[in-house]
Structure formats: C-alpha cells, structure tokens
Protein backbone atom coordinates (compact mmCIF):
# COMPACT_ATOMS: atom_id res chain seq x y z
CA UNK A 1 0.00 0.00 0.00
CA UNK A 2 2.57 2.36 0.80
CA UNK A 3 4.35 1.72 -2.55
CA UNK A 4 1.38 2.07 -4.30
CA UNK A 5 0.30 5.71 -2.97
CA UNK A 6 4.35 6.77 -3.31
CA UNK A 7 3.44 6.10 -7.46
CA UNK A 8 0.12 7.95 -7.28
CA UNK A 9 1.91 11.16 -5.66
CA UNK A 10 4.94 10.85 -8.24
CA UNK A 11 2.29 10.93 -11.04
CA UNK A 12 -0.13 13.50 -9.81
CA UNK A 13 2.93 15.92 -9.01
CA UNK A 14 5.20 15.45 -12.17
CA UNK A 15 4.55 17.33 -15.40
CA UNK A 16 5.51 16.51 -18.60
CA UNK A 17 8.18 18.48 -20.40
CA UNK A 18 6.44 18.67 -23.68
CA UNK A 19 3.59 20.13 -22.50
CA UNK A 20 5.29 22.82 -21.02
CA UNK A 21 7.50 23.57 -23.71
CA UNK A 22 4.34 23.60 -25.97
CA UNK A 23 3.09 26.43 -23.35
CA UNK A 24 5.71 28.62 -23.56
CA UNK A 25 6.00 28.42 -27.59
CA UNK A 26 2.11 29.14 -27.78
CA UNK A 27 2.86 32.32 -25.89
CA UNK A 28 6.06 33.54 -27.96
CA UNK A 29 3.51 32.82 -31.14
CA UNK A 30 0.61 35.27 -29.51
CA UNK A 31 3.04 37.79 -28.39
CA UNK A 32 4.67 38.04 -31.74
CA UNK A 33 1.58 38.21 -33.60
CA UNK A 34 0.45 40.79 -31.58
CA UNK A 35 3.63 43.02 -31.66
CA UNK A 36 3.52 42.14 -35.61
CA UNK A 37 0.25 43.54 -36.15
CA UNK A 38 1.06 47.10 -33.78
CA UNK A 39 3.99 47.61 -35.95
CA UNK A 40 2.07 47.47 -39.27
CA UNK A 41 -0.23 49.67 -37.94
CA UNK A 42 1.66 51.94 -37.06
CA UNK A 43 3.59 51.60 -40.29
CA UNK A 44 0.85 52.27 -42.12
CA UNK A 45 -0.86 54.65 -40.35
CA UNK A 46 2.39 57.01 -41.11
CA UNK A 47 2.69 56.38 -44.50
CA UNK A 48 -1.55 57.23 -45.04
CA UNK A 49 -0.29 60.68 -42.76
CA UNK A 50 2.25 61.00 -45.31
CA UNK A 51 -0.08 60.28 -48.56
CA UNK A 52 -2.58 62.95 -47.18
CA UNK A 53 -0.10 65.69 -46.63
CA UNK A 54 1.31 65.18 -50.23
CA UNK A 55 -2.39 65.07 -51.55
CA UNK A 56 -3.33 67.85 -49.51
CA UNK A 57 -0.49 69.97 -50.58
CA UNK A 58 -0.09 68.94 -54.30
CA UNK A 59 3.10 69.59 -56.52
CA UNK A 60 4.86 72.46 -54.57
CA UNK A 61 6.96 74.80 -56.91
CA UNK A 62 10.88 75.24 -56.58
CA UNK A 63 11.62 78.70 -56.76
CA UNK A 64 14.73 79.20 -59.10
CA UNK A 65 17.25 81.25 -58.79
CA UNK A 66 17.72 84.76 -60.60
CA UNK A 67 20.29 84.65 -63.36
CA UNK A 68 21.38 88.28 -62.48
CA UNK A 69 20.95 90.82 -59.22
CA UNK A 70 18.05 92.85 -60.23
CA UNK A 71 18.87 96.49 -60.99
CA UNK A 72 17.88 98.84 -58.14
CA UNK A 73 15.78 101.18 -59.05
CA UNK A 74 15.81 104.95 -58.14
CA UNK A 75 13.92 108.40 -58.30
CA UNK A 76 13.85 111.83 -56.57
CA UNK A 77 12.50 110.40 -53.25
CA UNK A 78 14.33 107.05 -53.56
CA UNK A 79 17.95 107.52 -54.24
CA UNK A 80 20.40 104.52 -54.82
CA UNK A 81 23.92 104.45 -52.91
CA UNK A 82 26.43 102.03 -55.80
CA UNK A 83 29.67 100.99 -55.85
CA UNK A 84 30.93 102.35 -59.55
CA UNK A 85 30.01 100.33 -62.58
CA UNK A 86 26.74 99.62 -61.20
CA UNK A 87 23.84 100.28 -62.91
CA UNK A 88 20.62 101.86 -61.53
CA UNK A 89 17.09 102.18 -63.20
CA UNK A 90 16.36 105.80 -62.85
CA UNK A 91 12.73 106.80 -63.01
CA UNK A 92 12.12 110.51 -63.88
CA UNK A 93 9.32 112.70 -64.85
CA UNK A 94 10.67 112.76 -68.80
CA UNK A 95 11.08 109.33 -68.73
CA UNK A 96 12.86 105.99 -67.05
CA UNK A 97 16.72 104.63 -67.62
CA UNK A 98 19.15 102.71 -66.32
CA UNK A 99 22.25 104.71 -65.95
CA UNK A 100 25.86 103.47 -65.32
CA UNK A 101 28.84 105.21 -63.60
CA UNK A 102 32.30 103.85 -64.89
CA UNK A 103 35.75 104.66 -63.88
CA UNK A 104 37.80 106.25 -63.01
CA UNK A 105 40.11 105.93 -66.37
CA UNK A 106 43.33 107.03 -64.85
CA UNK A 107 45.76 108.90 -67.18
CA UNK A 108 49.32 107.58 -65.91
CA UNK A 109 52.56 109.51 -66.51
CA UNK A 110 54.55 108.25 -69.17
CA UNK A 111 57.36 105.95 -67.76
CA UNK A 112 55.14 104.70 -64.36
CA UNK A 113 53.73 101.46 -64.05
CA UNK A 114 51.28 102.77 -61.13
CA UNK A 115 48.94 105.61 -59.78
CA UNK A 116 50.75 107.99 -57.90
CA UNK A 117 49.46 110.13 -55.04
CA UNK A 118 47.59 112.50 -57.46
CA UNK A 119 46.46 111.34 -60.80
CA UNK A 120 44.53 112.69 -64.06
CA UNK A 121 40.94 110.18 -64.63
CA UNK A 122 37.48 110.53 -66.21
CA UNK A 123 34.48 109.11 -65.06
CA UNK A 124 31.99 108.13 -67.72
CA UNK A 125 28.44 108.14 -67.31
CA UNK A 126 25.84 105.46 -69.43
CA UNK A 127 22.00 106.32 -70.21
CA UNK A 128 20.41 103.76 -71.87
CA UNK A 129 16.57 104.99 -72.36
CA UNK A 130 13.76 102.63 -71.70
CA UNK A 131 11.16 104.91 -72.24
CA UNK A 132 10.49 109.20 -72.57
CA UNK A 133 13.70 111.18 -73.00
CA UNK A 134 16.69 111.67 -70.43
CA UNK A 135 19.12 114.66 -70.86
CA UNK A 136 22.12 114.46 -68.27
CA UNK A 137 24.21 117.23 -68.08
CA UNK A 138 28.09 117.84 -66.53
CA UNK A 139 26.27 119.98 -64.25
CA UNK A 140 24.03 116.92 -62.81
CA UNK A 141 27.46 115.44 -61.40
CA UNK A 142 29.46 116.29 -58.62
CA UNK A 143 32.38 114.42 -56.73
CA UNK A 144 34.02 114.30 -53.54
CA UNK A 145 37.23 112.60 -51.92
CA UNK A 146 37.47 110.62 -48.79
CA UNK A 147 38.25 114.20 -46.82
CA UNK A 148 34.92 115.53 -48.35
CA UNK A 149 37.07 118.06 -50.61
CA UNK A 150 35.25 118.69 -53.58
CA UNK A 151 36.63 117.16 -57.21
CA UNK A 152 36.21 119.70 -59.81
CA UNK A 153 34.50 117.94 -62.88
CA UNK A 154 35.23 119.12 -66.46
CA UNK A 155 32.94 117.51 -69.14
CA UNK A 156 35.28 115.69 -71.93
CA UNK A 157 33.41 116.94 -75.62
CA UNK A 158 29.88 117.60 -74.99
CA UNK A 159 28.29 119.34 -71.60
CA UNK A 160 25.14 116.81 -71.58
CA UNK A 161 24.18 113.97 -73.32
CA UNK A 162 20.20 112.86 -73.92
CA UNK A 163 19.00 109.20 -74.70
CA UNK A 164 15.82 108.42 -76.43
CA UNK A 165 14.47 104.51 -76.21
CA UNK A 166 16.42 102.21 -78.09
CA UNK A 167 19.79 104.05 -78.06
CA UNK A 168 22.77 104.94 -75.12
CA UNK A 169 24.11 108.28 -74.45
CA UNK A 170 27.21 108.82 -72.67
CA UNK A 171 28.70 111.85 -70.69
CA UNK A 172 32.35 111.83 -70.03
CA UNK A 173 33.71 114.25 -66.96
CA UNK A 174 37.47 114.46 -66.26
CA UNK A 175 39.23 115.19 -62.74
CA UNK A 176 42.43 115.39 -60.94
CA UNK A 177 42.09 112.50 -57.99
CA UNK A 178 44.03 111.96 -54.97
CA UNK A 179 44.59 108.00 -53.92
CA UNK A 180 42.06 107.51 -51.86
CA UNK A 181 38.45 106.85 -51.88
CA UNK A 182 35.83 108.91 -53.45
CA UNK A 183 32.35 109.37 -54.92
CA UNK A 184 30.61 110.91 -57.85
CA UNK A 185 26.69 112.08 -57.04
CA UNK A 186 23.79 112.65 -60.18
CA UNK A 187 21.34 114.90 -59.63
CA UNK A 188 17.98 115.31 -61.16
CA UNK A 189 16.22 118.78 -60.57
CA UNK A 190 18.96 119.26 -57.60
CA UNK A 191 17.89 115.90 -55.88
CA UNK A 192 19.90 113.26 -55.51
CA UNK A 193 19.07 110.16 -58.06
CA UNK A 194 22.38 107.90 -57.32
CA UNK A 195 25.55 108.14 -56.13
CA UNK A 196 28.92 105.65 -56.59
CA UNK A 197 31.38 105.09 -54.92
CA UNK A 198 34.96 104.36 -56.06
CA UNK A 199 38.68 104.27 -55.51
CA UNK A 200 41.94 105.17 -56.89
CA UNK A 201 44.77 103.14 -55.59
CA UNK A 202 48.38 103.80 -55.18
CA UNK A 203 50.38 100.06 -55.58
C-alpha cells in the first residue's frame, strides 16, 4: 500500500516536459503576432499621414534662382547708394533709364607702371533709355574725396548727353584725384538720383 500511494503522488505531481515547452511556444507565437500587427499599424498609419499631406499639398513649386541681381531702381524720393560700374534704373518725370557710372580711367605719366598720389581720370556716365527722353548734363554730377574736398568735374566733348528709347548716351567728366576713396553724385532737378562710390589706388 505504501508503494502504491508513493506512485500515485509521483504521477499526480510530475509534469511533462512537452507540455510545457508547448506552453511557452504558444505564448512567444501570440506575443509576436500581436507586436507584428502594432507595428504594421503603425507603419501604415504614417505612411496614409504621409499620402494625405502630399495630396493635400499637391506639386509644390521650386523657386529658381535669378540669373542676375536685379537692378535697383531709383527716383527723386528714392535715391540709390552704388559701388561704380553699377547700374541703376532711374525713373524721372521725362522718362525711365538705367544709368551706369564707370571709372575712373586714370591717365598715368609716361614711364610709371602705377597711380601715384595724385592722378589725371574721367568718369563716364551710361544712359540707356527705356522709355520718354533723359538729358544728363556735366552739371548733374558732382564728386568728392574721402576728406569731403570737392573734385572739380570738367565735361570731356559735350556738356550733356540725352538718350531716347532704343539708343545709349554717354557723358564723359574728367578730374584730378588723390589716392584715396571717393564718390561721384547725379542729380535730377537738384535731388539726388544715385551716387557711386569708387577708388583710386596707389600700388
């Protein structure tokens, strides 16, 4: 008898390993499923977010890049501060042009390779008409040095030049500069229109 109930004890209190491994496999199985099934959800709830924005905001448009800086543009209560060889679009009461400073041309001595302190230039001014008429005149111009000394302008040929649409006038001034850094102002009915900046190096 007491062999007997030993067996039935043994039995009732010893489980079998394949069971248990079947157990624990069942529950890897669900638990992988499950994480699975989150994961494409989630998956594919971003990518509809994704689809809608793009929908929502159709093709969007790459700006591109100007080829050129646009040319400032200028008038009596709008004046334009350049560095020389610049051009401005000048609109007037007679009409509208961009105008162009260039310069200075310096005149060296013969026999010298480089400006010295004080040297002979001119200073040429552009007008290319758009539309109405545009008369500049040596008298529109003034200059200045660095020391605010003013630079005597002498117009080279003709005292004013006018352009009409479709062609360019040019005025030509001459000066005596020191090295330095200067500026040459046009004036339109004694207002400031532009004025350019420039400098005449020594070396």
């Amino acid at each position: 008898m007491t062999t007997s109930h030993s067996a039935t004890v043994r039995r009732a209190g010893t489980r079998r390993p394949g069971a248990r491994r079947g157990h624990s496999l069942l529950s890897l199985l669900t638990a992988s499923a499950l994480a699975l099934g989150t994961a494409a959800c989630s998956t594919s709830t971003a990518d509809d977010s994704a689809h809608d924005v793009v929908q929502s905001l159709g093709a969007v448009p790459i700006p591109t890049a100007p080829a050129t800086e646009p040319t400032p543009t200028a008038d009596q209560q709008h004046p334009q501060l350049l560095a020389i060889g610049a051009p401005v679009e000048a609109i007037l009461p007679t009409g509208r042009a961009t105008i162009t400073a260039l310069g200075p041309e310096i005149d060296l001595p013969t026999g010298t390779t480089k400006p010295p302190e004080q040297v002979n230039g001119t200073i040429t001014l552009r007008v290319a008409t758009e539309s109405g008429s545009i008369t500049v005149a040596a008298t529109d111009l003034t200059s200045r040095d660095d020391s605010g000394n003013d630079i005597r302008l002498t117009p080279v040929g003709a005292s004013g030049a006018t352009g009409t649409p479709g062609t360019a006038a040019e005025l030509k001034v001459a000066a005596t500069f020191h090295t330095g850094a200067a500026q040459i102002t046009l004036r339109h009915a004694g207002k400031i229109i532009a004025l350019w900046t420039f400098n005449v190096e020594n070396g």
